[in-house]
N, C-alpha and C. Protein backbone atom coordinates (compact mmCIF):
# COMPACT_ATOMS: atom_id res chain seq x y z
N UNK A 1 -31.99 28.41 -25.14
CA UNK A 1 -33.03 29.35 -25.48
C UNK A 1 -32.84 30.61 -24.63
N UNK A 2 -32.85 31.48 -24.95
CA UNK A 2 -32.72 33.02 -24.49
C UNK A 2 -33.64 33.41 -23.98
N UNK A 3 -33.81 33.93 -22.98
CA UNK A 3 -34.86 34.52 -22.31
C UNK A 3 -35.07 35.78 -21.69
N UNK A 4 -36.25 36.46 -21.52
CA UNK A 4 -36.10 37.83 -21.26
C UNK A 4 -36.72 37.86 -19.71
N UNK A 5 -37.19 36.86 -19.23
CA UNK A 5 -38.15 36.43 -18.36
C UNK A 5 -37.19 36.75 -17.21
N UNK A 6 -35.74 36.90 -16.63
CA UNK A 6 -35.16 37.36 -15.63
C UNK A 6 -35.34 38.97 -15.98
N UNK A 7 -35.51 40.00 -16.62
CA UNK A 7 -35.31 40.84 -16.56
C UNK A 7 -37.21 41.04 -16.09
N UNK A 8 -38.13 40.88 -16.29
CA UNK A 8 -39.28 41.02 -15.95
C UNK A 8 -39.61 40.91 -14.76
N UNK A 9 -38.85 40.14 -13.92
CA UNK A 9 -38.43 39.52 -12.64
C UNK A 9 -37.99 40.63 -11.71
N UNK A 10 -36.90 41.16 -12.60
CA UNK A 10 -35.64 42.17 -11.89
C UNK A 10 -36.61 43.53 -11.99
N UNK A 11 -37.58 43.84 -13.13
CA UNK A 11 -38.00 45.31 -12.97
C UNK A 11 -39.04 44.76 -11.97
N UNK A 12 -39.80 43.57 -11.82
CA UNK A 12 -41.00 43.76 -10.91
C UNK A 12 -40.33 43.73 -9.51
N UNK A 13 -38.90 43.36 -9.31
CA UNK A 13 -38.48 43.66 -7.70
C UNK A 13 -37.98 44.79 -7.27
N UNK A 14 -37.24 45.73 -8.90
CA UNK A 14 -37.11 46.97 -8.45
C UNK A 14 -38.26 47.77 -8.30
N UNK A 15 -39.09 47.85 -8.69
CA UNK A 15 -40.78 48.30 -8.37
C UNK A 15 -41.25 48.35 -6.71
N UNK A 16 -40.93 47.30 -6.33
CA UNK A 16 -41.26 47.34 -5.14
C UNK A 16 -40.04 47.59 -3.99
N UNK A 17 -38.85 47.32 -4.42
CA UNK A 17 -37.79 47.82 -3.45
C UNK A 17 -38.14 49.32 -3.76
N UNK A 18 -38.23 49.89 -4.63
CA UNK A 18 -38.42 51.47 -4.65
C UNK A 18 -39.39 52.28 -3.74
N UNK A 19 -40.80 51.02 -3.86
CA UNK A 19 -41.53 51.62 -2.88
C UNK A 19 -41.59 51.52 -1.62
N UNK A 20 -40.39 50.68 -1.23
CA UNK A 20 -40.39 50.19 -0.03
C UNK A 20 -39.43 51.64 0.20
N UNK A 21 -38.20 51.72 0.04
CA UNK A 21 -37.23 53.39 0.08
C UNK A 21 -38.85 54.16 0.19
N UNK A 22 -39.54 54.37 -0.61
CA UNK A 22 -40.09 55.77 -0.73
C UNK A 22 -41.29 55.99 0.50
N UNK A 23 -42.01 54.86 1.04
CA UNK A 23 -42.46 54.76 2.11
C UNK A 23 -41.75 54.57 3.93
N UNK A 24 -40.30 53.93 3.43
CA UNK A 24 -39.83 54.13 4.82
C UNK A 24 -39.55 55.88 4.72
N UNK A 25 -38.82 56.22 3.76
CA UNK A 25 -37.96 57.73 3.93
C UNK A 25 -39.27 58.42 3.57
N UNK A 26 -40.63 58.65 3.92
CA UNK A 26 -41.13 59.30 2.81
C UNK A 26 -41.79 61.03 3.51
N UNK A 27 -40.82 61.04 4.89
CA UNK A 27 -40.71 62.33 5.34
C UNK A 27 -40.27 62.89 4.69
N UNK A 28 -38.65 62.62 3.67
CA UNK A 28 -37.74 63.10 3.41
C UNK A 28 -38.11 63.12 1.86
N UNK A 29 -38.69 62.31 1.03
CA UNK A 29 -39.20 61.98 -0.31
C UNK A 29 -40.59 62.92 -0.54
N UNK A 30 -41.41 62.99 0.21
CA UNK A 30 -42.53 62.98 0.29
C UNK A 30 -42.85 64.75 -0.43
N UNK A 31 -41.81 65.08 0.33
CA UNK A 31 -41.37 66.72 -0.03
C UNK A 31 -41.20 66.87 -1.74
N UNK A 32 -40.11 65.80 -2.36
CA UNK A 32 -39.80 66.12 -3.16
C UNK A 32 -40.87 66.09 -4.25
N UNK A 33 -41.80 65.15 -3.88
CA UNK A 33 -43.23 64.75 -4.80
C UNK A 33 -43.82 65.64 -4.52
N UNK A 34 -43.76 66.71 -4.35
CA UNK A 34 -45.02 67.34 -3.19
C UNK A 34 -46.15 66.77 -2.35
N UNK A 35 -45.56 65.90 -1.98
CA UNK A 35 -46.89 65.09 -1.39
C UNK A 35 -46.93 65.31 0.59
N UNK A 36 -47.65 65.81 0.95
CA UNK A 36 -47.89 66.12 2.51
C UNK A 36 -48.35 65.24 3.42
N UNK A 37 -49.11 64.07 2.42
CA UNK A 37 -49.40 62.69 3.42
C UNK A 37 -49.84 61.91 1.92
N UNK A 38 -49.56 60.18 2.57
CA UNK A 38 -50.13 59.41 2.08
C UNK A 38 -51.68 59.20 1.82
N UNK A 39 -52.20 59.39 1.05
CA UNK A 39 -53.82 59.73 0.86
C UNK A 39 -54.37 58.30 0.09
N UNK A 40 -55.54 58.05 0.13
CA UNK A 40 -55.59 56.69 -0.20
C UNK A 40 -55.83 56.38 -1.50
N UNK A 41 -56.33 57.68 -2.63
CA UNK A 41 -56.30 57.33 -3.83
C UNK A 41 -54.69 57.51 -4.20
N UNK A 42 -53.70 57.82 -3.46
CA UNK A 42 -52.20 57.12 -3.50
C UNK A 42 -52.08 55.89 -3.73
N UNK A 43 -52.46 55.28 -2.64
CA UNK A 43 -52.47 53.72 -2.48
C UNK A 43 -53.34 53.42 -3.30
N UNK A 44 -54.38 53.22 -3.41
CA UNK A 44 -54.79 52.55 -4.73
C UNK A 44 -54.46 52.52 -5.68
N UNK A 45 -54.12 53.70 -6.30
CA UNK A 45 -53.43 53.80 -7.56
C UNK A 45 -51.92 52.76 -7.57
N UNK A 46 -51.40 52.69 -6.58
CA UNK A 46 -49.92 51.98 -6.18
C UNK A 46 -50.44 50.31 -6.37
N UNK A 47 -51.40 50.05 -5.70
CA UNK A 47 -51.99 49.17 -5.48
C UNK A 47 -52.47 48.45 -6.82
N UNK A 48 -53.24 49.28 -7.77
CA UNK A 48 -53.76 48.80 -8.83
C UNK A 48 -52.01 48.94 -10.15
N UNK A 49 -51.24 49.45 -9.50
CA UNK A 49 -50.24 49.96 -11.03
C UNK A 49 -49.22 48.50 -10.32
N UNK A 50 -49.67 47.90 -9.37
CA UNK A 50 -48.49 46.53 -8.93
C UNK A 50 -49.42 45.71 -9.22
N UNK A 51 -50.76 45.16 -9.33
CA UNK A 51 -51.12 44.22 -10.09
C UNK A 51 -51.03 44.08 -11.31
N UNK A 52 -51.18 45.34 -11.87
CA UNK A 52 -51.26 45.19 -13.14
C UNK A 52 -49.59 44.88 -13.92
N UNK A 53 -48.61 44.72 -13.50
CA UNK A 53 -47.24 44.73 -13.51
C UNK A 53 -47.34 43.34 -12.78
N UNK A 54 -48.23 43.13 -11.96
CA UNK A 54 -48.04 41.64 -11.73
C UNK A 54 -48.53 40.94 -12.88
N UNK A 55 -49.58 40.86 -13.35
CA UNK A 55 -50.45 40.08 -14.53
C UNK A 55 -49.55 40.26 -15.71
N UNK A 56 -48.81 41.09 -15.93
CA UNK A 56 -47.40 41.39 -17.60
C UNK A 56 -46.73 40.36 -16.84
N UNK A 57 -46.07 40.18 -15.67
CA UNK A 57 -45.31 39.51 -15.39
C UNK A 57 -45.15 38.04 -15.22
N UNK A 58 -47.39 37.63 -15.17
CA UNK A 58 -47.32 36.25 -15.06
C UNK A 58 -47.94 36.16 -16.57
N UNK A 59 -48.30 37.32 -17.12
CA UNK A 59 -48.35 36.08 -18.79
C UNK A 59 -47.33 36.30 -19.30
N UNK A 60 -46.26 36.92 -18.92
CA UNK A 60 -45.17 36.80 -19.66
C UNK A 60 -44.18 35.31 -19.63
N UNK A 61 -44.18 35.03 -18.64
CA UNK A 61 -44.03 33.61 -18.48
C UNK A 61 -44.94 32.77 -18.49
N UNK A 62 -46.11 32.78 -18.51
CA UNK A 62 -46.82 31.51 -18.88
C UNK A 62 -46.84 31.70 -20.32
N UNK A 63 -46.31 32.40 -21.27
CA UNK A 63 -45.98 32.79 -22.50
C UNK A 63 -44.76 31.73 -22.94
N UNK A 64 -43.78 32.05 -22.24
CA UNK A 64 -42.52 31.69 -22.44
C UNK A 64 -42.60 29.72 -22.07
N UNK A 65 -43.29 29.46 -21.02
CA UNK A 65 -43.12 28.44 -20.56
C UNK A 65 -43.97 27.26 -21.39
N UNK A 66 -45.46 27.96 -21.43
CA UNK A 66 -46.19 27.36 -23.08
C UNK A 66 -45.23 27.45 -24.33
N UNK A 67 -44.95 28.55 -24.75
CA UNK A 67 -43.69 28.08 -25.49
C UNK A 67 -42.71 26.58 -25.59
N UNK A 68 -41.86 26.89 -24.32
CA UNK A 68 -40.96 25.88 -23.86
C UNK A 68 -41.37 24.98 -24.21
N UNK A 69 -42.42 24.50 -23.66
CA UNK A 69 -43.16 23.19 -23.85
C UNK A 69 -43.52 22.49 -24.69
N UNK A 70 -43.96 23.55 -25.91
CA UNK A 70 -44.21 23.15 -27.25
C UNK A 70 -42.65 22.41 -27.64
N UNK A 71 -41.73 23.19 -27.53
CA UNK A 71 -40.87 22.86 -28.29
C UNK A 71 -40.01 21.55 -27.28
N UNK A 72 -40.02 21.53 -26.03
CA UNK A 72 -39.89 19.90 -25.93
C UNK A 72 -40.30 19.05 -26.02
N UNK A 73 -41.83 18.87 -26.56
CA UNK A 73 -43.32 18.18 -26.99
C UNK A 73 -42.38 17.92 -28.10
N UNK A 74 -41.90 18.82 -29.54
CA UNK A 74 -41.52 18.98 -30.64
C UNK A 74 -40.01 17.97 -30.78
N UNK A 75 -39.62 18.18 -29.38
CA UNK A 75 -37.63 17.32 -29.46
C UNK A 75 -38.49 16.14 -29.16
N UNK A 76 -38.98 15.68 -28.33
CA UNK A 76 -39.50 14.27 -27.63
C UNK A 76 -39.72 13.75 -28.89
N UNK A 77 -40.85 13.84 -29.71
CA UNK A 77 -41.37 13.35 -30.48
C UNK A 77 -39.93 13.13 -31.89
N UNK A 78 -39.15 13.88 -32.05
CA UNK A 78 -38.24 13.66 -33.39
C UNK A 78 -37.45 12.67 -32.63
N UNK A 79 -37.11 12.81 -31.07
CA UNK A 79 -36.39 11.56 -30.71
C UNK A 79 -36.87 10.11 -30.73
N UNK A 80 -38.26 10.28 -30.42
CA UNK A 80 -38.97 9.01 -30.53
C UNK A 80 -38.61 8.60 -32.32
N UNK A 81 -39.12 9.54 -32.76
CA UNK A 81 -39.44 8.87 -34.23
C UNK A 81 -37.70 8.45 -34.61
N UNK A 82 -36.66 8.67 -34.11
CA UNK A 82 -35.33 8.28 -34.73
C UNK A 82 -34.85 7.17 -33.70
N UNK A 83 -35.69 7.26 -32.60
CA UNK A 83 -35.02 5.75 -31.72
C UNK A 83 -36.07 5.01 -32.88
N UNK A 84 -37.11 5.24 -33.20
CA UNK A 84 -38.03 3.90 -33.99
C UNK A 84 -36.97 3.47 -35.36
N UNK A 85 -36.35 4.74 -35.77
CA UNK A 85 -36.21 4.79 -36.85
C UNK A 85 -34.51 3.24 -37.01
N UNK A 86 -33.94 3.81 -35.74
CA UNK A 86 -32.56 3.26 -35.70
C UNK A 86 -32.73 1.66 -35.33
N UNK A 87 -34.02 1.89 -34.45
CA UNK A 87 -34.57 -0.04 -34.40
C UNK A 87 -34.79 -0.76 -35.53
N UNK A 88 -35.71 0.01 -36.52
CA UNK A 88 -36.08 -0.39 -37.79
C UNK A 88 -34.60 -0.72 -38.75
N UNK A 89 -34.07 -0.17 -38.55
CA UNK A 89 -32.18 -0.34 -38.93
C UNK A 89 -31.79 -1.01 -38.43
N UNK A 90 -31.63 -1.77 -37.66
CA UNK A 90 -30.83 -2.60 -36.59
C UNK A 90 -31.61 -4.03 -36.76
N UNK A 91 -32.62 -3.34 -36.76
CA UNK A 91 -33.42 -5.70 -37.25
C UNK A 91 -33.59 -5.54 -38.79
N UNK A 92 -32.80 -4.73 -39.59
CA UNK A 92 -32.79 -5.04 -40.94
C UNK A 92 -31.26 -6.22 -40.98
């Protein structure tokens, strides 16, 4: 089964390695944003735009994984019914 669930992974760590660069260097960055100091409706906004990128990121897999599940619920059960089926064959 194919999954997209590593790449959701990979943008939510580049998200935060970025902000990690832009807060260590952010003498040198800070310029380019025009920004003169960290102000706190900064951070909040940072704050609220990484939860919300957290919550895509956990229903995206509890998406995928409910999924999953269905469909090994779905194999279990056709295996059961063909081990019954091959017994029912075998004491004929």
């Amino acid at each position: 089964m194919k999954t997209k669930i590593p790449y959701f992974h990979l943008a939510y760590t580049l998200f935060y390695l970025s902000l990690l660069v832009f807060f260590v260097f952010f003498d040198s960055l800070g310029q380019l944003f025009n920004l003169s100091s960290i102000s706190p409706g900064l951070v909040s906004k940072i704050v609220l735009l990484s939860f919300i990128l957290f919550l895509i990121n956990w229903a995206v897999e509890v998406f995928h994984s409910s999924k999953a599940n269905k469909k090994i619920l779905i194999l279990e059960k056709e295996i059961q019914y063909l081990k019954a089926k091959l017994d029912r064959e075998g004491k004929s």
